[in-house]
C-alpha atoms as a PDB file:
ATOM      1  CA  UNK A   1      12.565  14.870  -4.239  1.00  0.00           C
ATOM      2  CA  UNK A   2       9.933  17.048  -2.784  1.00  0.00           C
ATOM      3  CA  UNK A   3       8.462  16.573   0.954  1.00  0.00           C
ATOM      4  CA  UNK A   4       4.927  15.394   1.558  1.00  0.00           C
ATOM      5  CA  UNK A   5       2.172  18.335   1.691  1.00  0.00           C
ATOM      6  CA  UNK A   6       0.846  16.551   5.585  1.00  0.00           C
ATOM      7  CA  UNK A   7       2.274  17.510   8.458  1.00  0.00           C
ATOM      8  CA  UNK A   8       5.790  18.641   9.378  1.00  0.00           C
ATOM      9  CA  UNK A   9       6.390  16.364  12.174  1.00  0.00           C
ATOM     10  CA  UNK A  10       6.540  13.290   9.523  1.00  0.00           C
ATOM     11  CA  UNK A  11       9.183  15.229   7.961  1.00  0.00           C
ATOM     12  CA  UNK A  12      10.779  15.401  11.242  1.00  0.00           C
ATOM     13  CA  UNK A  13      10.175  11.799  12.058  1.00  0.00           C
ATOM     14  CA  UNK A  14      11.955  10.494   8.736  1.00  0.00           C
ATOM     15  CA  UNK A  15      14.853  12.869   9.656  1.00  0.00           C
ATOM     16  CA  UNK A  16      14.917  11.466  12.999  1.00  0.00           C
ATOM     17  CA  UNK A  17      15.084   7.984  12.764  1.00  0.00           C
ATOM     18  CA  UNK A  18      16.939   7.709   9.632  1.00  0.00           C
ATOM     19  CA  UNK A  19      20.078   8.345  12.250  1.00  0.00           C
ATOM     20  CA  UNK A  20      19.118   6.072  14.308  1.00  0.00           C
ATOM     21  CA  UNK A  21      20.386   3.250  13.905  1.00  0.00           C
ATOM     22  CA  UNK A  22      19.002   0.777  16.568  1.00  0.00           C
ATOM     23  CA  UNK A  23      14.838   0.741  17.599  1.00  0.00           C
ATOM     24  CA  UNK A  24      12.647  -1.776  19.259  1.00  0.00           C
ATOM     25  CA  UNK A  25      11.449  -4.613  17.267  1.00  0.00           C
ATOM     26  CA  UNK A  26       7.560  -5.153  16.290  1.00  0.00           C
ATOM     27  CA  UNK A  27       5.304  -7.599  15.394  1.00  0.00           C
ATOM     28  CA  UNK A  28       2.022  -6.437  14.816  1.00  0.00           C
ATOM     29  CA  UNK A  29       0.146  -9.349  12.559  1.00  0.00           C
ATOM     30  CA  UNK A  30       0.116 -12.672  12.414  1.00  0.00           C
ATOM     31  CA  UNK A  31      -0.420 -14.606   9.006  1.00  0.00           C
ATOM     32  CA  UNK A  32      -3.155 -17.021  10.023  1.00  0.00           C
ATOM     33  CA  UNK A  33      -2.442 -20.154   7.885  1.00  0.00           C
ATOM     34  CA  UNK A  34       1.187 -19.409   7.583  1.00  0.00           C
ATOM     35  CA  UNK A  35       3.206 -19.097  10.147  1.00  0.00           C
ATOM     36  CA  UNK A  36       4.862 -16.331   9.684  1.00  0.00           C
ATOM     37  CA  UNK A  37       5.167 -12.768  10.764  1.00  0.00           C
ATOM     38  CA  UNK A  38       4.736  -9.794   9.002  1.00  0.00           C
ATOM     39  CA  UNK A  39       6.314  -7.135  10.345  1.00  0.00           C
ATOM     40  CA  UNK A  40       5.718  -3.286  11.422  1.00  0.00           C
ATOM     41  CA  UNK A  41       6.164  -1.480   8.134  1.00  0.00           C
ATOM     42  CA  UNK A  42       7.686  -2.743   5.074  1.00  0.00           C
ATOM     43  CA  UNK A  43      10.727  -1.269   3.461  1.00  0.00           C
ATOM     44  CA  UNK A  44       9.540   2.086   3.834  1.00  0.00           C
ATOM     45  CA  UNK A  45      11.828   5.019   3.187  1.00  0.00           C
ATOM     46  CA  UNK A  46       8.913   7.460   3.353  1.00  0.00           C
ATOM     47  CA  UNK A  47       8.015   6.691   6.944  1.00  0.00           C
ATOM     48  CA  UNK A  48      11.885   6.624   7.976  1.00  0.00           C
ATOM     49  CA  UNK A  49      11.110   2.698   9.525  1.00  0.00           C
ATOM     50  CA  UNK A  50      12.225  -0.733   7.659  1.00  0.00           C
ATOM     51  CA  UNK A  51      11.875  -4.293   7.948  1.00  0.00           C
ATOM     52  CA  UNK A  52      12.337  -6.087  10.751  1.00  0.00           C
ATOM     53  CA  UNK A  53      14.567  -8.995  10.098  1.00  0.00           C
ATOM     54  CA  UNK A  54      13.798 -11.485  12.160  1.00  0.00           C
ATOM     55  CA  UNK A  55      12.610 -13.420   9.336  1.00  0.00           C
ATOM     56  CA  UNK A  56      16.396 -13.476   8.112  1.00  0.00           C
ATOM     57  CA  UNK A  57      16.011 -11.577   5.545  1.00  0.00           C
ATOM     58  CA  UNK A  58      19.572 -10.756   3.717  1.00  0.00           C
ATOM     59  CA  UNK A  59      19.062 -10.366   0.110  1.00  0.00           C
ATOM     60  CA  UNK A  60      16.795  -9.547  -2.336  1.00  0.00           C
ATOM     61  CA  UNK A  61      16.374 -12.020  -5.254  1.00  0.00           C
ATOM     62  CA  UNK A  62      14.515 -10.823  -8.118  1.00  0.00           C
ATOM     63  CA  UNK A  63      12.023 -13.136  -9.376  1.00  0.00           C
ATOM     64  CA  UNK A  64      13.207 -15.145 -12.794  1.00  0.00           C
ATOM     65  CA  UNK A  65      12.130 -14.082 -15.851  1.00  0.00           C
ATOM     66  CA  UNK A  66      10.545 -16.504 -16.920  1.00  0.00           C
ATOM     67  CA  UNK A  67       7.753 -16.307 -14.048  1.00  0.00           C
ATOM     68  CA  UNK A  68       4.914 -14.423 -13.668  1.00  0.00           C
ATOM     69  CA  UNK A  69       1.505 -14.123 -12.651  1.00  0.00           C
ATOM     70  CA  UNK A  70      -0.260 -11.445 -15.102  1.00  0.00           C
ATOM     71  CA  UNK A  71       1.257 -10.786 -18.449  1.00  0.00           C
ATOM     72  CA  UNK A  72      -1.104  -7.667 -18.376  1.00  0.00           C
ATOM     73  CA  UNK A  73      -1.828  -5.604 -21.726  1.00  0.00           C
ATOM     74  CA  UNK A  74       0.499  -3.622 -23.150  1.00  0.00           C
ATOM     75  CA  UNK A  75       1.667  -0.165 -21.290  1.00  0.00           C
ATOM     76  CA  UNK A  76       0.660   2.721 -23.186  1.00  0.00           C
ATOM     77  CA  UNK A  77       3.190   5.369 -23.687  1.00  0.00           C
ATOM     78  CA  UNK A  78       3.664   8.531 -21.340  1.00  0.00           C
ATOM     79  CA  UNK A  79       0.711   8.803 -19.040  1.00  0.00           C
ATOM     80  CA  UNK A  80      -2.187   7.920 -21.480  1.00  0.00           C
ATOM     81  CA  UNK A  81      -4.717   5.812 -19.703  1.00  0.00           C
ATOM     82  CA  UNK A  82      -4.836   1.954 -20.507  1.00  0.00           C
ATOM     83  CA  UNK A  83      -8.947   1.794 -20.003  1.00  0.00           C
ATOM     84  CA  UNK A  84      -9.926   4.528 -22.322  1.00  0.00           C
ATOM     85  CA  UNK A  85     -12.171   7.063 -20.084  1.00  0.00           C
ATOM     86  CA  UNK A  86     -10.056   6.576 -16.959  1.00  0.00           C
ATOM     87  CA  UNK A  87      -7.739   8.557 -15.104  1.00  0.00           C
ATOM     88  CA  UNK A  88      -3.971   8.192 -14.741  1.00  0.00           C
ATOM     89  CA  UNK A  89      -2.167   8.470 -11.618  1.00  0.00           C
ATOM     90  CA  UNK A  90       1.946   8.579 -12.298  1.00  0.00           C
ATOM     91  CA  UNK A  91       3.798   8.419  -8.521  1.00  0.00           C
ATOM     92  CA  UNK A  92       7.384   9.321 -10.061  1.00  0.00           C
ATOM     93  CA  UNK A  93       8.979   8.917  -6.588  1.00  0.00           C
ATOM     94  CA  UNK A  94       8.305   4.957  -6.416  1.00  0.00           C
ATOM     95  CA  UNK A  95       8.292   4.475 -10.223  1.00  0.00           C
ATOM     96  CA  UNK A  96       4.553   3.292 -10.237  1.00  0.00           C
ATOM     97  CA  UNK A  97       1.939   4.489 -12.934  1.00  0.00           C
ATOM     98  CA  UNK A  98      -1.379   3.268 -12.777  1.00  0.00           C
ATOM     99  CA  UNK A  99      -5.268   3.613 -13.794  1.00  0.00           C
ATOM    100  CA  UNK A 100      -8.671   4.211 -12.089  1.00  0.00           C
ATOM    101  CA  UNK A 101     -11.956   4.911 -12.909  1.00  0.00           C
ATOM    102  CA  UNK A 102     -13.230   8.925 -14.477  1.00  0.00           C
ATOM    103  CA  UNK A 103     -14.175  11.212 -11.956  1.00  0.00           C
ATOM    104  CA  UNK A 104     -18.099  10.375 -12.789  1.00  0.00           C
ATOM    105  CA  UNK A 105     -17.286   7.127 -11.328  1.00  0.00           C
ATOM    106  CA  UNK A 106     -16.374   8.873  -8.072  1.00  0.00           C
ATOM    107  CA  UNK A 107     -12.979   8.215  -8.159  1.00  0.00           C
ATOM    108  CA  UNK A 108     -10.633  11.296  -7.349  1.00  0.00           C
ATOM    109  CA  UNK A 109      -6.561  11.734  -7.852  1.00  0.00           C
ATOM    110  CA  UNK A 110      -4.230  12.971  -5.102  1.00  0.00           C
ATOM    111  CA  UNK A 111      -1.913  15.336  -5.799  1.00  0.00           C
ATOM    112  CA  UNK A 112       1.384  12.887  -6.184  1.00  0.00           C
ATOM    113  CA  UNK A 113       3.058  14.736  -3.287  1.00  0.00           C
ATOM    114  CA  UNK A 114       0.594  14.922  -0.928  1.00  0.00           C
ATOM    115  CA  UNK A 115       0.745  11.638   1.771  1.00  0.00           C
ATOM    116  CA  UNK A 116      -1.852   9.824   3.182  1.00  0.00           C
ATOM    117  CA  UNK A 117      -0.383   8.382   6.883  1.00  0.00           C
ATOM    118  CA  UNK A 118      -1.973   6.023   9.508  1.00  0.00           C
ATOM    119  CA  UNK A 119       0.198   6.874  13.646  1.00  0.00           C
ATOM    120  CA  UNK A 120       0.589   5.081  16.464  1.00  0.00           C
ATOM    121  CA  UNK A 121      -0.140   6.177  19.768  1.00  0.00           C
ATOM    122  CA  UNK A 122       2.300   8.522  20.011  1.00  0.00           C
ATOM    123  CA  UNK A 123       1.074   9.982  16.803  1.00  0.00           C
ATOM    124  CA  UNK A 124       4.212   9.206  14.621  1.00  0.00           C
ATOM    125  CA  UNK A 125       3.719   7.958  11.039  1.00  0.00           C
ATOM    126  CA  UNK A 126       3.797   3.729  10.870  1.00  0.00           C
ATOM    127  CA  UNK A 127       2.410   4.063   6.748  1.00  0.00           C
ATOM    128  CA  UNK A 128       2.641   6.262   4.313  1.00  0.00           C
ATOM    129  CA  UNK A 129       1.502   6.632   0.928  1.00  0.00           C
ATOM    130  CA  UNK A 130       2.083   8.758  -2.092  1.00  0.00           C
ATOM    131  CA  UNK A 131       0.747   9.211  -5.600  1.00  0.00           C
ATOM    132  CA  UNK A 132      -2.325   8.106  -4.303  1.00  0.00           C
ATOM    133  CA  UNK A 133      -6.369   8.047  -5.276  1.00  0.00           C
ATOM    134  CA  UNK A 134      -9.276   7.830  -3.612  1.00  0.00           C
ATOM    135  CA  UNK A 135     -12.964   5.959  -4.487  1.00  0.00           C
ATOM    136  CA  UNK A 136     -15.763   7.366  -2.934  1.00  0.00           C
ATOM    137  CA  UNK A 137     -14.322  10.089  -0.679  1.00  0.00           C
ATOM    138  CA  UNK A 138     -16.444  11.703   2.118  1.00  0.00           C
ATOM    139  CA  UNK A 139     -19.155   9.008   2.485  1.00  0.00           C
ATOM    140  CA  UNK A 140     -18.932   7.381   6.084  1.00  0.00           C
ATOM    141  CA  UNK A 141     -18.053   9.698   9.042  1.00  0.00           C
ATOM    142  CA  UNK A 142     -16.549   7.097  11.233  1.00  0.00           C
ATOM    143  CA  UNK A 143     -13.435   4.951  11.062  1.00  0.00           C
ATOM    144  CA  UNK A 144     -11.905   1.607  12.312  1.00  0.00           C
ATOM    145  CA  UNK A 145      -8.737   3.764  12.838  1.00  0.00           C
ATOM    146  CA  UNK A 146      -9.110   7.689  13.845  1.00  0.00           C
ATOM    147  CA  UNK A 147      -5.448   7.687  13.822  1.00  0.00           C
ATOM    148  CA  UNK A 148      -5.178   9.054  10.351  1.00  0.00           C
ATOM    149  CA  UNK A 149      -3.629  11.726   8.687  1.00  0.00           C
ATOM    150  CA  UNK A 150      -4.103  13.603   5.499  1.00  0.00           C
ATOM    151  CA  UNK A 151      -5.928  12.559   3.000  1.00  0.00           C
ATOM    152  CA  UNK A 152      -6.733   8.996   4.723  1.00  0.00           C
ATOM    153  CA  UNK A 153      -9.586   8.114   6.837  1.00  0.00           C
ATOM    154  CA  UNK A 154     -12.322  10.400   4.918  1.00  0.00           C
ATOM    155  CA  UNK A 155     -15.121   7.799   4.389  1.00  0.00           C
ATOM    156  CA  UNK A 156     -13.532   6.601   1.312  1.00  0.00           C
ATOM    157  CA  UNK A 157     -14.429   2.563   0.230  1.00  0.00           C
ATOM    158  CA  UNK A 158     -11.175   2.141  -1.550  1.00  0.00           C
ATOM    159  CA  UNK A 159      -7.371   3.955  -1.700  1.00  0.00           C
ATOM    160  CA  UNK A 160      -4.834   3.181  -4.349  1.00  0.00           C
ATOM    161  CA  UNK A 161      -1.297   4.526  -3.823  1.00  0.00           C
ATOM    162  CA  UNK A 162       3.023   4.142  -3.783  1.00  0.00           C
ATOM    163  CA  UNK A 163       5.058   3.451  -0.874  1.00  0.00           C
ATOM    164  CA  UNK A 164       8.767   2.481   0.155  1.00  0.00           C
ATOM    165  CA  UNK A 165      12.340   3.083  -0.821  1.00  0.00           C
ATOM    166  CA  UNK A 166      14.127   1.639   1.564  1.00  0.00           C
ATOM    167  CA  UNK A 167      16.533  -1.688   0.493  1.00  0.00           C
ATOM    168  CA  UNK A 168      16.031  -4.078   3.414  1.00  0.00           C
ATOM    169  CA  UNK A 169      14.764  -7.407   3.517  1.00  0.00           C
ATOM    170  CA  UNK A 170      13.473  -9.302  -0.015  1.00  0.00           C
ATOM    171  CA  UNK A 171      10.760  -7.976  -2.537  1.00  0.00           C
ATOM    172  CA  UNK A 172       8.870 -11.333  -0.952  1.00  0.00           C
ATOM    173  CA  UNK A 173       8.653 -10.068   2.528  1.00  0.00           C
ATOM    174  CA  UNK A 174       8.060  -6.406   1.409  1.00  0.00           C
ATOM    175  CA  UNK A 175       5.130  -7.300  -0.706  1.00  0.00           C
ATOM    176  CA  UNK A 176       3.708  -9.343   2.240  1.00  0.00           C
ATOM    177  CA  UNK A 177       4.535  -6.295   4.916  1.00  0.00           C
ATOM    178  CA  UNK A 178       3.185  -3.805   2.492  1.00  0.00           C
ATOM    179  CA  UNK A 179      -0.175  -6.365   2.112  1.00  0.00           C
ATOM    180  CA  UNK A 180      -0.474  -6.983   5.910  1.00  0.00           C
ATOM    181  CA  UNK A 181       0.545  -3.405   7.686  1.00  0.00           C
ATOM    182  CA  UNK A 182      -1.902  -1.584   5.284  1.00  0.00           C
ATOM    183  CA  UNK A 183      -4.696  -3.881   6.274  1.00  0.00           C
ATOM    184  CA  UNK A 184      -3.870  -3.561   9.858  1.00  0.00           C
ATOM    185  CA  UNK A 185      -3.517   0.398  10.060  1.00  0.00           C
ATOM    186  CA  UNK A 186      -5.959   1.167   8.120  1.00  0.00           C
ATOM    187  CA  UNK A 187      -8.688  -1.064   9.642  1.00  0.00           C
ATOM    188  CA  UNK A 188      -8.360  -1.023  13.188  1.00  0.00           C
ATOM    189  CA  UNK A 189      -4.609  -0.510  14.166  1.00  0.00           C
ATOM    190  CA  UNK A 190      -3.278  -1.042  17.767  1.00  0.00           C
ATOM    191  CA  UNK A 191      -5.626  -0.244  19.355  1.00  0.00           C
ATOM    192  CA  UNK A 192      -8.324  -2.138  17.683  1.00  0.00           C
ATOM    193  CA  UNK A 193      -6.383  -4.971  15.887  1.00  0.00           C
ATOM    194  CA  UNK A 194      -8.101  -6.270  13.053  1.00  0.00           C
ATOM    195  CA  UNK A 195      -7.305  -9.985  11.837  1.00  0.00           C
ATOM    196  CA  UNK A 196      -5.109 -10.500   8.850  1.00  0.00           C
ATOM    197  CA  UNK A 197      -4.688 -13.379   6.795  1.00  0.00           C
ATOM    198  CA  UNK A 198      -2.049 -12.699   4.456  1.00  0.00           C
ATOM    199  CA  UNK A 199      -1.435 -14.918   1.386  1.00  0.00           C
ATOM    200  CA  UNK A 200       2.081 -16.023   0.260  1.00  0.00           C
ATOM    201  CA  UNK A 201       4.016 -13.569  -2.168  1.00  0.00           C
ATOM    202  CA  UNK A 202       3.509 -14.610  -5.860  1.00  0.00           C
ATOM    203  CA  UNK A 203       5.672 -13.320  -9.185  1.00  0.00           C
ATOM    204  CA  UNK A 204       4.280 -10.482 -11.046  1.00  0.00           C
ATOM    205  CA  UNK A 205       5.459  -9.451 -14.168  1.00  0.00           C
ATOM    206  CA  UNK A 206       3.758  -6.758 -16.129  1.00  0.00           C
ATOM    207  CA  UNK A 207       4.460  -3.150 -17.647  1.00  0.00           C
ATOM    208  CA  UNK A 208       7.723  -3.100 -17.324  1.00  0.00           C
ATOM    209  CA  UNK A 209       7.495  -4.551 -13.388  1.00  0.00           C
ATOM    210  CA  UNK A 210       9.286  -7.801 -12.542  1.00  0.00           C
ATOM    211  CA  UNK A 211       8.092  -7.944  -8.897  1.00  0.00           C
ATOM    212  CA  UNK A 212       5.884  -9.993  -6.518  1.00  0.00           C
ATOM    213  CA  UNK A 213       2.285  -9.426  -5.362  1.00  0.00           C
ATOM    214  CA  UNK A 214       0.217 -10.372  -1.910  1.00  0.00           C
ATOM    215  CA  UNK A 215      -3.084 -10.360  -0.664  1.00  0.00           C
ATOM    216  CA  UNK A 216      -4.093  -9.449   2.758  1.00  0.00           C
ATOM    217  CA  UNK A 217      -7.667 -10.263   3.876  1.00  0.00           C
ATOM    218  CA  UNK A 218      -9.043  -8.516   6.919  1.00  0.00           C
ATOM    219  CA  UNK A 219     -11.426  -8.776   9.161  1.00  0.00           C
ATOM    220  CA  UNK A 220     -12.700  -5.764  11.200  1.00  0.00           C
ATOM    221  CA  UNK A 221     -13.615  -5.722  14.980  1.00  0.00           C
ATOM    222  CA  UNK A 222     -13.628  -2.403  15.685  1.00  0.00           C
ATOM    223  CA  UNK A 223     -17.593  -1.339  14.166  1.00  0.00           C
ATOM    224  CA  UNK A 224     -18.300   1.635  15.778  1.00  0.00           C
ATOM    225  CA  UNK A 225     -21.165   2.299  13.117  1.00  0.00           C
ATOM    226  CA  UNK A 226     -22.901  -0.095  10.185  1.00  0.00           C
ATOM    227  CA  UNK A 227     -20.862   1.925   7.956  1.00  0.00           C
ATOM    228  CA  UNK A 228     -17.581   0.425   8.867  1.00  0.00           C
ATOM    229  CA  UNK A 229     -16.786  -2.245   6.916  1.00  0.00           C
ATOM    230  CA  UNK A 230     -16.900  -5.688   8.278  1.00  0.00           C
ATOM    231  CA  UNK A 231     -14.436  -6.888   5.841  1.00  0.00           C
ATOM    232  CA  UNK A 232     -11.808  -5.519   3.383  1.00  0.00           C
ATOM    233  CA  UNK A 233      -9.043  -6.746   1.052  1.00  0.00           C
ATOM    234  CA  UNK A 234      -5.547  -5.513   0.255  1.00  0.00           C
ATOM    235  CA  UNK A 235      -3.265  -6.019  -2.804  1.00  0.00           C
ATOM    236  CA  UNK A 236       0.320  -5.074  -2.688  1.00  0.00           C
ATOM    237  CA  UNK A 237       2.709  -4.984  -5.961  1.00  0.00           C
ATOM    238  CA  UNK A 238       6.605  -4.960  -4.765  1.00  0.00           C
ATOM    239  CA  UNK A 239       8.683  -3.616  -7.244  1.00  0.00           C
ATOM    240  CA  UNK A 240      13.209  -3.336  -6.597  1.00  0.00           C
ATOM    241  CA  UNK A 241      14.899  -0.230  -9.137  1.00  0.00           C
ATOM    242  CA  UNK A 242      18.358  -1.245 -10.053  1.00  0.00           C
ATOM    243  CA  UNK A 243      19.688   0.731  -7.511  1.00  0.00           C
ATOM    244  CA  UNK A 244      18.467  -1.737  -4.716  1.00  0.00           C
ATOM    245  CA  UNK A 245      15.541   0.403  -3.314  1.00  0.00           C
ATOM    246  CA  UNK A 246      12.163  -1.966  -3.443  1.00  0.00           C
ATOM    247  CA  UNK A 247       8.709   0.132  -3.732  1.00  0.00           C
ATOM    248  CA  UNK A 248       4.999  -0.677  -3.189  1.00  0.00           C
ATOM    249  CA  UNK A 249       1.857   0.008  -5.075  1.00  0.00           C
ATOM    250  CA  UNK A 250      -0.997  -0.653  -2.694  1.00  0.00           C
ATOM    251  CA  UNK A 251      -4.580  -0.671  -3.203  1.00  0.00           C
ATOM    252  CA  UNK A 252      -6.988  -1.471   0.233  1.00  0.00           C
ATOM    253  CA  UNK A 253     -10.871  -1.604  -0.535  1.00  0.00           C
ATOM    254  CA  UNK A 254     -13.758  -2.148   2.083  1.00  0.00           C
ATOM    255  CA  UNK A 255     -15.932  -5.103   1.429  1.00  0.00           C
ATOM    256  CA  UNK A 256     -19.504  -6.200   2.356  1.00  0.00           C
ATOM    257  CA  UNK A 257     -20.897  -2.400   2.372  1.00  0.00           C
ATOM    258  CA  UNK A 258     -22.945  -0.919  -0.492  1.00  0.00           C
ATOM    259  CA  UNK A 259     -20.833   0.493  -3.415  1.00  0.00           C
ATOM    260  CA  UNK A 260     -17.802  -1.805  -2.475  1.00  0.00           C
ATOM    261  CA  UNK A 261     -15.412  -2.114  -5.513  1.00  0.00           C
ATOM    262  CA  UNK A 262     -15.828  -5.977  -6.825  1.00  0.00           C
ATOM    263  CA  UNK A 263     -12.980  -8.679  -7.328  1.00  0.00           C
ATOM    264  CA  UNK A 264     -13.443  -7.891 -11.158  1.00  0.00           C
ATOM    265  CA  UNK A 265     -13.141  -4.293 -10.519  1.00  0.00           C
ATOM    266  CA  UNK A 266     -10.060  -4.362  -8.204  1.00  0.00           C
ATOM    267  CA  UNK A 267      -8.185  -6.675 -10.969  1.00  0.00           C
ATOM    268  CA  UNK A 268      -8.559  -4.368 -13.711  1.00  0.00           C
ATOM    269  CA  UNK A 269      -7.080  -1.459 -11.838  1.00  0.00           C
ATOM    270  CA  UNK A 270      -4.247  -3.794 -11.098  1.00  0.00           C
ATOM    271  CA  UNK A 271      -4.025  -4.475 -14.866  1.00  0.00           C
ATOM    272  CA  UNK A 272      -2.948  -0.956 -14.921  1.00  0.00           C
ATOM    273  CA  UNK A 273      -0.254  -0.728 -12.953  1.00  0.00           C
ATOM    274  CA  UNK A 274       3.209  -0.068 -14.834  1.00  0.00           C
ATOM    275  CA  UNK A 275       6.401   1.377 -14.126  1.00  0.00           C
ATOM    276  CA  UNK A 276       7.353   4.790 -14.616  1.00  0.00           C
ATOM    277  CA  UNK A 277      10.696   3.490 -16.402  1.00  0.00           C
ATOM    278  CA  UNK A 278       9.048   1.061 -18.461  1.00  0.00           C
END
């Protein structure tokens, strides 16, 4: 498994507290409408942190067969785009493969292992993401969250990538946490805490993926410019490999600012998204 091309103190970090075996408990967001908590980082191998359980979460119960909530086309095989013209990114690590637009649609691939991290104040890793893309890199200067590392935080309007690999808590939770903590790092974090509404986890089955999908819709606060986006949306896709680990495909878009990907254009990527095994 190779090592994320940021920096070597989140190499460091996931050596570190994968010994540890007790660390303070977080809340960061609060699901307005639902009641619940989502906790600091979802089941996140990558950034050495897991779930919380304060919600009580034991288990993990794969969703039933027989439910889902996007059949999606067919999975073409090896790493042949589904949209003809796009791109394919294939994040081997969390056993995601998935589309975006060409290149002349200003969308750009990450290489697999290179990470894309939001910190907290003491500059340690709280996300991370791998196999990731990015839609129009290098436009706005300024951030709701300077606390980025990587390939994150560079003007882009949208990011696509893989996360996870840890086995606590349910796929449920994770794809809720995944949802929620993405929205909140990457649009304001603690120190200028965006509000999240995060929907209830629903089945997803599609390209070989028998997981659950949520929704987190932010609101910014932190506009330090008109080119931070007042609003954005995040989609998570939780995913558990038979050997209990659960991983995330994430995508996080800004919304109300020019050249903003659309609903319609956010659910076709998602119509992409396969796994690696399937």
């Amino acid at each position: 498994m190779s090592q994320p091309k940021i920096l070597k103190r989140i190499a460091q970090h996931r050596q570190s507290t994968r010994v540890a075996s007790r660390r303070t408990k977080k809340t960061l967001i609060a699901a307005i409408g639902i009641g619940m908590a989502v906790a600091l980082s979802g089941c996140n191998d990558d950034t050495g942190k897991s779930t919380d359980k304060d919600t009580g979460a034991a288990g993990s119960k794969a969703p039933s067969a027989g439910s889902s909530q996007s059949s999606g086309p067919a999975s073409p095989s090896g790493d042949q785009p589904m949209v003809p013209g796009w791109q394919t990114q294939t994040a081997q690590k969390h056993h995601f493969r998935y589309d975006v637009p060409a290149k002349a649609k200003k969308w750009k691939l990450i290489d697999e292992g290179t990470a894309l991290s939001y910190t907290d104040k003491d500059g340690q890793p709280i996300v991370v993401m791998t196999g990731a893309a990015n839609y129009r890199e290098g436009g706005c200067g300024s951030s709701p969250n300077p606390k980025a590392i990587g390939e994150a935080g560079k003007g882009q309007l949208a990011t696509v990538g893989t996360t996870g690999g840890g086995k606590d808590g349910s796929l449920q939770e994770n794809a809720r946490n995944w949802a929620g903590n993405w929205g909140f790092a990457a649009y304001g974090g603690e120190d200028h805490k965006p509000k999240i509404k995060v929907s209830e986890p629903k089945p997803l089955k599609q390209g070989g993926i028998d997981g659950y999908t949520a929704t987190a819709q932010v609101t910014v606060t932190n506009r330090a410019s008109s080119c931070v986006p007042p609003k954005a949306i995040v989609h998570s896709i939780a995913q558990k490999l038979p050997d209990g680990t659960m991983h995330g495909w994430v995508i996080y878009a800004d919304q109300g600012v020019p050249n903003a990907l659309t609903a319609a254009e956010i659910k076709e990527i998602m119509g992409t998204v396969r796994s690696t095994d399937s």
